[in-house]
N, C-alpha and C. Protein backbone atom coordinates (compact mmCIF):
# COMPACT_ATOMS: atom_id res chain seq x y z
N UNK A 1 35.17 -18.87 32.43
CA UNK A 1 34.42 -19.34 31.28
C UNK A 1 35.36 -19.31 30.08
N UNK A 2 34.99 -20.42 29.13
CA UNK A 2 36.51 -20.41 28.37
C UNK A 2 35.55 -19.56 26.72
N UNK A 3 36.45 -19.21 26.03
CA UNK A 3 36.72 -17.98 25.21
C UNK A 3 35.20 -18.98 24.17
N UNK A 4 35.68 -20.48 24.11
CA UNK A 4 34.64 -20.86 23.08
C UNK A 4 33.26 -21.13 23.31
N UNK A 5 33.29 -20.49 25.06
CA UNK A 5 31.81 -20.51 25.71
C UNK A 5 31.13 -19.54 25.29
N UNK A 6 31.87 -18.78 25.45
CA UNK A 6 31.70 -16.87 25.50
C UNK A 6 31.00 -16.69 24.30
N UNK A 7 31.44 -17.35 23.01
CA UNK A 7 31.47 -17.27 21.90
C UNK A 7 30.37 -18.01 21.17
N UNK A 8 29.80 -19.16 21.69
CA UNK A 8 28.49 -19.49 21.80
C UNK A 8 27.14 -19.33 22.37
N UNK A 9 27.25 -18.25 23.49
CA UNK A 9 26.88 -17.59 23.81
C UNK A 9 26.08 -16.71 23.27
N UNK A 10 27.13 -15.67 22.88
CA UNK A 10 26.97 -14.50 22.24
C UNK A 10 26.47 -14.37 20.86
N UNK A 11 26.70 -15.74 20.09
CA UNK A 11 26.10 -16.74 19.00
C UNK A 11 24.57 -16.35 18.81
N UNK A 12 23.81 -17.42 20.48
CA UNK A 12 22.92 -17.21 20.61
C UNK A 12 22.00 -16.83 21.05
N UNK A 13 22.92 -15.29 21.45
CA UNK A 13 21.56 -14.33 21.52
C UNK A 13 21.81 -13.63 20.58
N UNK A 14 22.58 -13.39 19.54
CA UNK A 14 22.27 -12.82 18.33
C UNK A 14 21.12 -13.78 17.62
N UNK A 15 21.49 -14.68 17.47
CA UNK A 15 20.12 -15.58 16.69
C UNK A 15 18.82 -15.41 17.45
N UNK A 16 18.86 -15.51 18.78
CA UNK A 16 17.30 -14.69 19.07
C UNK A 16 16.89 -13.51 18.88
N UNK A 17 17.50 -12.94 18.61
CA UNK A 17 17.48 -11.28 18.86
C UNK A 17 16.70 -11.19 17.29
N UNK A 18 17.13 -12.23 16.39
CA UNK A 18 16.73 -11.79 14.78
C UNK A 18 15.38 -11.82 14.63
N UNK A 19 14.61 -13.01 15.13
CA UNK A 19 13.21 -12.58 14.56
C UNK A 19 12.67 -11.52 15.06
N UNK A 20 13.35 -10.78 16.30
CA UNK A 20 12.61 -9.02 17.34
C UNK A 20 12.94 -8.52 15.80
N UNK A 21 13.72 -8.24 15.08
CA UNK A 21 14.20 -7.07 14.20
C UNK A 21 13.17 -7.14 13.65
N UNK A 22 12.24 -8.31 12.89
CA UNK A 22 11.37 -8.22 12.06
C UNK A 22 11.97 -8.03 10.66
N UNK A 23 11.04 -7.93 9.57
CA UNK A 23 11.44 -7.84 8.68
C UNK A 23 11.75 -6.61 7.80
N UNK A 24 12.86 -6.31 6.98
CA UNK A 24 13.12 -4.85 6.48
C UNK A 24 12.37 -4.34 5.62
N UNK A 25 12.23 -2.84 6.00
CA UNK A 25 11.61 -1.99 5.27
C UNK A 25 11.85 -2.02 4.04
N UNK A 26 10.97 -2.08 2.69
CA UNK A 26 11.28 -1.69 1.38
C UNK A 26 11.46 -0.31 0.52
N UNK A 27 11.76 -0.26 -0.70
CA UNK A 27 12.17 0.66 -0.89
C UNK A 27 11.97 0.66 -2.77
N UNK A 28 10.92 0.93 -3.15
CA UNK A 28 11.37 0.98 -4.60
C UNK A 28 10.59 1.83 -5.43
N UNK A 29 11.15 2.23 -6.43
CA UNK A 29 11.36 3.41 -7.12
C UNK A 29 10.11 2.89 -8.29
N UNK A 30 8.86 3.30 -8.50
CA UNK A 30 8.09 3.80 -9.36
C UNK A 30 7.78 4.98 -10.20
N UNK A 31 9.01 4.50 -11.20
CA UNK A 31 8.26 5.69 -12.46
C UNK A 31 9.31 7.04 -11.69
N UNK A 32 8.72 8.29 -11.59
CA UNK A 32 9.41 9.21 -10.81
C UNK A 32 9.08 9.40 -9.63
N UNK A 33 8.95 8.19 -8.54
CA UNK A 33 8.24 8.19 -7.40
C UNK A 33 9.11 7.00 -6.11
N UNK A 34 9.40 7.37 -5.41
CA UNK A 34 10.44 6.60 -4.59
C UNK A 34 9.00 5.83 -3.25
N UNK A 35 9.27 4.89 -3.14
CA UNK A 35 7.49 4.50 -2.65
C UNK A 35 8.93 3.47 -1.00
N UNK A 36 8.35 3.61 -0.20
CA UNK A 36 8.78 2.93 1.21
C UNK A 36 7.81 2.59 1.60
N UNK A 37 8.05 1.71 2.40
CA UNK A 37 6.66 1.16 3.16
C UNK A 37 7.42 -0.38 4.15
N UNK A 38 6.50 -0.99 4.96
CA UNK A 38 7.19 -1.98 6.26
C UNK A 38 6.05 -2.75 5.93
N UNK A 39 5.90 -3.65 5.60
CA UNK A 39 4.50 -4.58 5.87
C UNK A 39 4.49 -6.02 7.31
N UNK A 40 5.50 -5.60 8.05
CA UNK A 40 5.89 -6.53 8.88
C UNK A 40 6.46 -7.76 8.85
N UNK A 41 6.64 -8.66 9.55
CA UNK A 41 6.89 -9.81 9.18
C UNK A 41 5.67 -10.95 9.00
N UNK A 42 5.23 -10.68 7.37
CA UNK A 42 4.50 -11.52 7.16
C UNK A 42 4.88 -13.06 5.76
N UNK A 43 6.14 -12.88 5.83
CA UNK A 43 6.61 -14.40 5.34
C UNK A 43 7.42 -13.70 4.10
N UNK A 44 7.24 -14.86 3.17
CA UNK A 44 8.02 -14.65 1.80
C UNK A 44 6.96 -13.86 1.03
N UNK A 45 7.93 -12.99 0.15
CA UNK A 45 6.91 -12.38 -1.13
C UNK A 45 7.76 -11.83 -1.71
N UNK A 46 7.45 -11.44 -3.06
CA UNK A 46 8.09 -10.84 -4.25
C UNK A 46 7.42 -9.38 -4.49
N UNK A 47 8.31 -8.52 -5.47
CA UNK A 47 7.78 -7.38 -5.76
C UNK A 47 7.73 -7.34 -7.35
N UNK A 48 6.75 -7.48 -7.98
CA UNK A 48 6.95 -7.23 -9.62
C UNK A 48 6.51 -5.66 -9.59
N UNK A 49 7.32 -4.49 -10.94
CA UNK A 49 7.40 -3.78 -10.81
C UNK A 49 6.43 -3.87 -12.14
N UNK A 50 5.96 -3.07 -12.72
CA UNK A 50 4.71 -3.22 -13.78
C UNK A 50 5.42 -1.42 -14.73
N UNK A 51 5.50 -1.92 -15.76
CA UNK A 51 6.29 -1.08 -16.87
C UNK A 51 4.48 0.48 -16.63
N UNK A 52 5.56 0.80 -16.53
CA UNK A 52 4.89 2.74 -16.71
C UNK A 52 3.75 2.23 -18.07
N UNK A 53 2.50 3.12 -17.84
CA UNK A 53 1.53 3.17 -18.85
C UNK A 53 0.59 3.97 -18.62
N UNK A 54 0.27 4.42 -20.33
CA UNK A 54 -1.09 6.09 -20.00
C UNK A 54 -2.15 5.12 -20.05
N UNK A 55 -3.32 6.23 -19.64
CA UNK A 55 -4.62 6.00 -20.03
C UNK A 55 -5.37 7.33 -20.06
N UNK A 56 -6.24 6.57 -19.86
CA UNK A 56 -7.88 7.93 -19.68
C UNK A 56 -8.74 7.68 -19.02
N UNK A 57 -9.22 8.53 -17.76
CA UNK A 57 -10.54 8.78 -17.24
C UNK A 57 -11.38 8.77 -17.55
N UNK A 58 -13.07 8.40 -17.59
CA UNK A 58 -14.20 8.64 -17.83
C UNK A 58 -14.09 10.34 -18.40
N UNK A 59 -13.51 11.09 -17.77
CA UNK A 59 -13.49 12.26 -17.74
C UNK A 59 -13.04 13.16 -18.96
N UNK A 60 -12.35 12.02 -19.63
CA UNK A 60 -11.05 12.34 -20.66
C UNK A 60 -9.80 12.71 -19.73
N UNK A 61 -9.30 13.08 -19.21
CA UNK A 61 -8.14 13.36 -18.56
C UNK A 61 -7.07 12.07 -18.58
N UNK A 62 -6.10 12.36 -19.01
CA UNK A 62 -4.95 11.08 -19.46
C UNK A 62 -4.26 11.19 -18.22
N UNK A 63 -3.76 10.36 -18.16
CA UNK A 63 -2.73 10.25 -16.91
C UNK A 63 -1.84 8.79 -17.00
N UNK A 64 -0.57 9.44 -16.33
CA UNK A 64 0.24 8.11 -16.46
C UNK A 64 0.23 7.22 -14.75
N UNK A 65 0.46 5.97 -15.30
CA UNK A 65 0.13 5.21 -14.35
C UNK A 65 1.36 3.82 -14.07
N UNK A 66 1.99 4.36 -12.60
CA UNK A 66 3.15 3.25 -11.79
C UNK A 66 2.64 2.32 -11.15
N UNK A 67 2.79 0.95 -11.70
CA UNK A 67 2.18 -0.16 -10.62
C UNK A 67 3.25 -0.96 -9.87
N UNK A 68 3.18 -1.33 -8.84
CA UNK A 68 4.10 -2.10 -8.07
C UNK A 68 3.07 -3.35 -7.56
N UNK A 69 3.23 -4.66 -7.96
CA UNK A 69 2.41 -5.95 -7.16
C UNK A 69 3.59 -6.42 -6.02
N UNK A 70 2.75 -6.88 -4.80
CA UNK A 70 3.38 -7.70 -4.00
C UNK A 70 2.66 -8.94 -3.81
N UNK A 71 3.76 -9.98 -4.04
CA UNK A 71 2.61 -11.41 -3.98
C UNK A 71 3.38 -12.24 -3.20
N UNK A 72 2.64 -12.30 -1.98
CA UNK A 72 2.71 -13.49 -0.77
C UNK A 72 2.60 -14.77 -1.42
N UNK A 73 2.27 -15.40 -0.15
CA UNK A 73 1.74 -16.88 -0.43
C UNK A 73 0.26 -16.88 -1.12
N UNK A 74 0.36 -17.24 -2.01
CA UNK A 74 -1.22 -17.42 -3.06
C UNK A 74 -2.10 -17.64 -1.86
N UNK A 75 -3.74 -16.64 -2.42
CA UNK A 75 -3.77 -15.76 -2.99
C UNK A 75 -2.95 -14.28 -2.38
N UNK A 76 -2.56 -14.31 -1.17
CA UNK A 76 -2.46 -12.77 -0.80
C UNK A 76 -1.48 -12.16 -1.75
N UNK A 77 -2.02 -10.66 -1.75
CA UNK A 77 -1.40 -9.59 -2.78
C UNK A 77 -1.59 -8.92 -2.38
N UNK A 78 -0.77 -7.72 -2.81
CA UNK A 78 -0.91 -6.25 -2.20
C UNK A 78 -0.71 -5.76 -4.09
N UNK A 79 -1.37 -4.59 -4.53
CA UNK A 79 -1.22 -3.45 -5.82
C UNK A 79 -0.95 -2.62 -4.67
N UNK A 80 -0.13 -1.78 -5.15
CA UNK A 80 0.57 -0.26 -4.78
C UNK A 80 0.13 0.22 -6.79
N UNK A 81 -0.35 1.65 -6.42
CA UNK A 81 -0.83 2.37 -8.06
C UNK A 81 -0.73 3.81 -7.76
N UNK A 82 0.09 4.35 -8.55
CA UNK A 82 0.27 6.10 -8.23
C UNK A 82 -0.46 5.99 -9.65
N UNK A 83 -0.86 7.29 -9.46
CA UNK A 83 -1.85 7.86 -11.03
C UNK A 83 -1.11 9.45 -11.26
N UNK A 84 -0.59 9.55 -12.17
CA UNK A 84 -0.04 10.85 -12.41
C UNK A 84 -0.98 11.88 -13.59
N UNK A 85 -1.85 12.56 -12.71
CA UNK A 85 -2.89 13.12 -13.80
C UNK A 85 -2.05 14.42 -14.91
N UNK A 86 -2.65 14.45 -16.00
CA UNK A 86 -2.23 15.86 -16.57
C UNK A 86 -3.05 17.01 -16.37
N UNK A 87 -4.15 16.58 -15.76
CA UNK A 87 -4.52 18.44 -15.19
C UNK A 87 -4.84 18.16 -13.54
N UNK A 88 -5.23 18.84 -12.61
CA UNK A 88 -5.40 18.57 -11.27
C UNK A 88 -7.03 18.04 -11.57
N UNK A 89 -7.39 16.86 -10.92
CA UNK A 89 -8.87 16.11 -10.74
C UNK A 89 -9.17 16.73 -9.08
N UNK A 90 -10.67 16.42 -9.18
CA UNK A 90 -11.21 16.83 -7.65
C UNK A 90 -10.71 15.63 -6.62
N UNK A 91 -10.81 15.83 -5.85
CA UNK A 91 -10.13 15.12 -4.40
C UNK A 91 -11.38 14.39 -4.31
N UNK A 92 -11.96 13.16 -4.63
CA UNK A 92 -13.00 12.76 -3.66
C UNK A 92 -12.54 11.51 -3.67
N UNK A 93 -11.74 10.95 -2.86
CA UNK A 93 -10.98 9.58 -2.22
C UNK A 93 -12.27 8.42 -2.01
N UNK A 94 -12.92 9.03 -1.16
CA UNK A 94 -14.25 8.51 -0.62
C UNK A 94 -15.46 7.75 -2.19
N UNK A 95 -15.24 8.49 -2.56
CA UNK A 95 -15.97 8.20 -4.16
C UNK A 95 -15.11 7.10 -4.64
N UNK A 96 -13.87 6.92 -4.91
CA UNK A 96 -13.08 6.05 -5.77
C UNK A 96 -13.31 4.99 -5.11
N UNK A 97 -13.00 4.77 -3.31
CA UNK A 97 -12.80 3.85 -2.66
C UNK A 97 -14.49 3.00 -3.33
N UNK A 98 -15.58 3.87 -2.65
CA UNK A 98 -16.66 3.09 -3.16
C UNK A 98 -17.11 2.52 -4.33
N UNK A 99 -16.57 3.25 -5.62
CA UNK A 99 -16.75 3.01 -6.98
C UNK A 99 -15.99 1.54 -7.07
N UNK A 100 -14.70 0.98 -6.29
CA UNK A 100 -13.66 -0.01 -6.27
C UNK A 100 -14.87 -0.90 -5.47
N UNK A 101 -15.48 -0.76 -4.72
CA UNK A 101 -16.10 -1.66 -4.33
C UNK A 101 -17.62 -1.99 -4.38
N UNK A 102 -17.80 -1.04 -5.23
CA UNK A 102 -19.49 -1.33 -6.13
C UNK A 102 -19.20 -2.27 -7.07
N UNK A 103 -17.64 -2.46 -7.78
CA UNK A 103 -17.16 -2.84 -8.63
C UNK A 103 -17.02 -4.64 -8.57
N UNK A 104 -16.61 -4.59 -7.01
CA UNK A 104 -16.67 -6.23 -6.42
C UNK A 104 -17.87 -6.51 -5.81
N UNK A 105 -19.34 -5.31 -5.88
CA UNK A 105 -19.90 -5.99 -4.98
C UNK A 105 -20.69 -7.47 -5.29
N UNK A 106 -20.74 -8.08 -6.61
CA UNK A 106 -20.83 -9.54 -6.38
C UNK A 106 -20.47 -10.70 -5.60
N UNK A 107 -19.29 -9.56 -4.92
CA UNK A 107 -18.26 -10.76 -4.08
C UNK A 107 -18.22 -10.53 -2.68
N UNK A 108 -18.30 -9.33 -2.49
CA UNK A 108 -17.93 -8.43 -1.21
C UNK A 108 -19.31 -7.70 -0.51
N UNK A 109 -19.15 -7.60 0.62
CA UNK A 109 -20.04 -7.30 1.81
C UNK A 109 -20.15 -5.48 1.71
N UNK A 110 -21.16 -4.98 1.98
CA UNK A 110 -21.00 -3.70 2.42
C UNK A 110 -19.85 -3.51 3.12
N UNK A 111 -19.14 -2.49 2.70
CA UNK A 111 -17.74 -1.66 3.15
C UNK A 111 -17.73 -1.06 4.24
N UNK A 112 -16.69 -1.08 5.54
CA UNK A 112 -16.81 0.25 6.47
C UNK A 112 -16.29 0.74 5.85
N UNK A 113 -16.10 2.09 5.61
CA UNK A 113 -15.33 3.13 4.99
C UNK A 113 -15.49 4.13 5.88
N UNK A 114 -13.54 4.86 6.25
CA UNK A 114 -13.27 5.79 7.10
C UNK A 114 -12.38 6.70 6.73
N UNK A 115 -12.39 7.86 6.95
CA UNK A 115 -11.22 8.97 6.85
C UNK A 115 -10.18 8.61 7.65
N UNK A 116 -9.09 8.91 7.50
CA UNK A 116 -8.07 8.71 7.98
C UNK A 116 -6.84 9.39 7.85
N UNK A 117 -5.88 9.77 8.36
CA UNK A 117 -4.23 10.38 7.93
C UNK A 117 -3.47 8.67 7.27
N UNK A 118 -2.90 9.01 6.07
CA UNK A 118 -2.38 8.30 5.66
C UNK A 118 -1.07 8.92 5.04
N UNK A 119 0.30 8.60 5.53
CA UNK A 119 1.62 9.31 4.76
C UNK A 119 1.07 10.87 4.93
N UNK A 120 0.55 10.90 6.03
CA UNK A 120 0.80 12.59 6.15
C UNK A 120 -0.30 13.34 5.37
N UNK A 121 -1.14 12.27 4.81
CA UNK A 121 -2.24 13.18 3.82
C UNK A 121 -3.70 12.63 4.32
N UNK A 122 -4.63 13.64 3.92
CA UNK A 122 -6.27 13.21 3.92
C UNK A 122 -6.57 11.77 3.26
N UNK A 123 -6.54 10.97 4.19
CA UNK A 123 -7.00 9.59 3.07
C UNK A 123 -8.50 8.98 4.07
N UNK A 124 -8.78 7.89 2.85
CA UNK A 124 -9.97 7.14 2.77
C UNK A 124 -9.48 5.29 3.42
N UNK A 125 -9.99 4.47 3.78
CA UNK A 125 -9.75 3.47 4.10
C UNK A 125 -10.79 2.55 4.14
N UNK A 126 -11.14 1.71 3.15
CA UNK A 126 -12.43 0.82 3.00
C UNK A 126 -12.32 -0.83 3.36
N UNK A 127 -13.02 -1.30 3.92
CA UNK A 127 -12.91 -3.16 4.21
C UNK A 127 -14.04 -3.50 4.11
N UNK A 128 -14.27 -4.65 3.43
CA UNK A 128 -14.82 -5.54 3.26
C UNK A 128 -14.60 -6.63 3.36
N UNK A 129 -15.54 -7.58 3.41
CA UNK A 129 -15.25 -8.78 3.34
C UNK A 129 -15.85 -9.81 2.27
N UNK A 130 -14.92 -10.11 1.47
CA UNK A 130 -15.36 -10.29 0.20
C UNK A 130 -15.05 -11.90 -0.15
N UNK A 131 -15.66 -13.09 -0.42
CA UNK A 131 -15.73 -14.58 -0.56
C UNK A 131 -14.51 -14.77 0.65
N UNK A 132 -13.58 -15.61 0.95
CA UNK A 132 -13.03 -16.20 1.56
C UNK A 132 -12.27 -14.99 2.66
N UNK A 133 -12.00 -14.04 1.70
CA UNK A 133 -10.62 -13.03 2.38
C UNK A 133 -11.35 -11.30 2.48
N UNK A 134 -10.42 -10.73 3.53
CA UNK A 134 -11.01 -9.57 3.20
C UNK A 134 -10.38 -8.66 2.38
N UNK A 135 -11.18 -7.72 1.81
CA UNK A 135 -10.46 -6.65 0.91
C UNK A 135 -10.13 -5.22 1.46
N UNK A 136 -8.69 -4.77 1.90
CA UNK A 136 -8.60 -3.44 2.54
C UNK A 136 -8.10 -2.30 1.44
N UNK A 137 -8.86 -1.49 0.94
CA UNK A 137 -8.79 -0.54 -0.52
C UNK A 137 -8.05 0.75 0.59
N UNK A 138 -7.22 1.30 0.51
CA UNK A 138 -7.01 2.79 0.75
C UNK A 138 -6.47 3.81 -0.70
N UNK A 139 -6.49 5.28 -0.33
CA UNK A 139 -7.14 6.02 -1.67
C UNK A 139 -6.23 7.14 -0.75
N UNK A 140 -5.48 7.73 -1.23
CA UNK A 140 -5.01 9.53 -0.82
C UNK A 140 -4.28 9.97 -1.71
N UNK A 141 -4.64 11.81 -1.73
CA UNK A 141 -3.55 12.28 -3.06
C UNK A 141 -2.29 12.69 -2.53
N UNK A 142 -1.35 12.63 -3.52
CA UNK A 142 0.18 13.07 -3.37
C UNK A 142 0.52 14.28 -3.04
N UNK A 143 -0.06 15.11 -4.31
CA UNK A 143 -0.23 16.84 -4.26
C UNK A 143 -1.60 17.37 -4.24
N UNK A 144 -1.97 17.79 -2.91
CA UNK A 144 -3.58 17.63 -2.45
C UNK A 144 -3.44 19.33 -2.43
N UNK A 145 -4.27 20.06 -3.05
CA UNK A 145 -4.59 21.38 -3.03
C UNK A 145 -6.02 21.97 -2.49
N UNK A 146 -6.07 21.81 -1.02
CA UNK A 146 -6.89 22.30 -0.06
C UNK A 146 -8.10 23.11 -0.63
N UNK A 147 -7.52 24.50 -1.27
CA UNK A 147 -8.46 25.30 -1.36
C UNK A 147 -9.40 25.46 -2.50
N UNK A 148 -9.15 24.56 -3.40
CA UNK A 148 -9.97 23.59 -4.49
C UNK A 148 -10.08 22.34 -4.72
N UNK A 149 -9.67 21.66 -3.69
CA UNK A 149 -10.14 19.98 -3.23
C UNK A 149 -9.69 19.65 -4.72
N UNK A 150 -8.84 19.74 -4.78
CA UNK A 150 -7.86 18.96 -5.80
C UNK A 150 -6.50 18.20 -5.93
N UNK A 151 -6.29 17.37 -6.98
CA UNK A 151 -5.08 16.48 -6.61
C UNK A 151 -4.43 16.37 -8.17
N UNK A 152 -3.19 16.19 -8.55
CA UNK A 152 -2.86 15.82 -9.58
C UNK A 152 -2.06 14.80 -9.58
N UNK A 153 -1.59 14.06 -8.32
CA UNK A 153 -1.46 12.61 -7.83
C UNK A 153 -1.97 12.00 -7.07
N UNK A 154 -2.14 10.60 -6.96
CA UNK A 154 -3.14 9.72 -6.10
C UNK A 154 -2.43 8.26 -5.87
N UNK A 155 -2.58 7.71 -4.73
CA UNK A 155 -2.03 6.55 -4.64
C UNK A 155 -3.22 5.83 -4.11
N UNK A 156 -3.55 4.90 -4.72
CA UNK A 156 -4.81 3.47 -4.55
C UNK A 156 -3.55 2.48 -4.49
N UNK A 157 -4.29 1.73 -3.17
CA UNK A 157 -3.58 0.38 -2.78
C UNK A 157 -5.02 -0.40 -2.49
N UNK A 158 -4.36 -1.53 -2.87
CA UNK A 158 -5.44 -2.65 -3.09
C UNK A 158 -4.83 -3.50 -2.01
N UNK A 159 -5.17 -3.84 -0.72
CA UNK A 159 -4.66 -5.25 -0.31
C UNK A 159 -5.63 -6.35 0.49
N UNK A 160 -5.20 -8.08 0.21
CA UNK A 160 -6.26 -8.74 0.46
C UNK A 160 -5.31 -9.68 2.03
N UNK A 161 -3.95 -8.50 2.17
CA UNK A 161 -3.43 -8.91 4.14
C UNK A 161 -4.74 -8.95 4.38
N UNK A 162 -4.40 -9.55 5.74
CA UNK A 162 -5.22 -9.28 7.10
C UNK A 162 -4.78 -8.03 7.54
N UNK A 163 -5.98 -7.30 7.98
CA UNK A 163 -5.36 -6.26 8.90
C UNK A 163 -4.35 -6.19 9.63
N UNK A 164 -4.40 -7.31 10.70
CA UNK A 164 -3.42 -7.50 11.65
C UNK A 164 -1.78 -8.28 10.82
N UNK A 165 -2.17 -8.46 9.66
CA UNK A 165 -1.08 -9.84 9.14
C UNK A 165 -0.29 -8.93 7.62
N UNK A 166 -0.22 -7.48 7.98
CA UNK A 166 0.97 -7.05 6.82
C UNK A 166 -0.26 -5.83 6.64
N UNK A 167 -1.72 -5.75 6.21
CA UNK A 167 -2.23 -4.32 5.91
C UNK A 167 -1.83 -3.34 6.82
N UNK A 168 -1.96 -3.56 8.11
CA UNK A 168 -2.27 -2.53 8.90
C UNK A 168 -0.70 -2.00 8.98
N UNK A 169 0.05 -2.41 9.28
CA UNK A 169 1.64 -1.79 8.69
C UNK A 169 2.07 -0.95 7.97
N UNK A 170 1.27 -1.69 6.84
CA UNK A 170 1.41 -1.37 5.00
C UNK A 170 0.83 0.41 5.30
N UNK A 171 -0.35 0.30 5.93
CA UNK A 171 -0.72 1.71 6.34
C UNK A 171 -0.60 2.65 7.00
N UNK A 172 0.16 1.75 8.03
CA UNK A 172 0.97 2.76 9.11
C UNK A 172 2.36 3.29 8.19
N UNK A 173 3.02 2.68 7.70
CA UNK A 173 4.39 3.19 7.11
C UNK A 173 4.39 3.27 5.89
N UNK A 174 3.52 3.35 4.38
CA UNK A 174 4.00 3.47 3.26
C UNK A 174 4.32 5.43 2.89
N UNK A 175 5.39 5.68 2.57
CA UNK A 175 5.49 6.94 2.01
C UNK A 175 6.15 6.79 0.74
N UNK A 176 5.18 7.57 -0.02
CA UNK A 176 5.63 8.02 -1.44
C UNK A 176 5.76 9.57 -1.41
N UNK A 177 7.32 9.73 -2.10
CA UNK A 177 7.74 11.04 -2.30
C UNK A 177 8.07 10.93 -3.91
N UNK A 178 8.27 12.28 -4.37
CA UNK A 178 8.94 12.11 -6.10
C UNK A 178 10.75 11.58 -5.73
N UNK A 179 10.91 10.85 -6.98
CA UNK A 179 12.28 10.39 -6.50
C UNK A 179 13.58 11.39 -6.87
């Protein structure tokens, strides 16, 4: 076999081999928070990073707040949102998720909503199905303190993937650590 066979060859099974790899893991830095995550190979998209900003709770409690958007092919989007509280808030994941979707319910169907391990922590996981697309809300804290069901970080992700088409990924692999 001559050397420029060999060599076309070997060409193309590297070029098949590329779409198995799938697409690479991301990696970006919110605020003081290093955020990873794989959403699979679900096409082209961008990441806008959303400038650091405070607010306030119903509660009064201020907290600063990292947004990261991912935007597919119109409409799909993914929000990634860490909340950095200044005193520790109660842990109720389950409450936020529903409050997010009492919020759409003009649009959206009664929610399953489930507990779940998410990045290693107690999380919440809500779907609906809301006008055309569905809505998958997940809710878990950063620094979760067991023995007073408290948190003084939280990560809410908003995404309108398909389960099967970039969410369910997004949930199998996102980890946020401090950076």
């Amino acid at each position: 076999m001559s050397p420029n066979r060999i060599c076309i060859i070997l060409l193309a099974v590297l070029i098949l081999a590329v779409p198995v790899c799938g697409a690479k893991p991301e990696n970006i830095v919110m605020g003081p928070y290093r955020t990873s995550f794989d959403m699979g190979d679900i096409g082209l998209y961008t990441i806008n990073l959303k400038p650091p900003s405070e607010s306030e709770n119903f509660q009064g409690t201020s907290y600063a707040c990292y947004k990261a958007m991912i935007n597919g092919t119109f409409p799909l989007k993914v929000i990634i949102e860490i909340q950095d509280f200044s005193t520790p808030m109660g842990n109720n994941a389950e409450e936020t998720i529903r409050d997010a979707f009492n919020l759409l319910s003009y649009t959206c169907g009664e929610p399953m909503i489930i507990n779940r391990t998410i990045d290693s922590k107690p999380a919440v996981l809500g779907s609906a199905s809301c006008l055309a697309y569905g809505i998958n809300l997940f809710c878990y804290p950063l620094n979760y303190y067991p023995k007073d069901n408290t948190a003084t970080s939280v990560v809410i992700v908003v995404s309108n993937y398909p389960w099967d088409g970039g969410t369910s990924a997004l949930v199998k692999t996102i980890h946020v650590e401090k950076a």
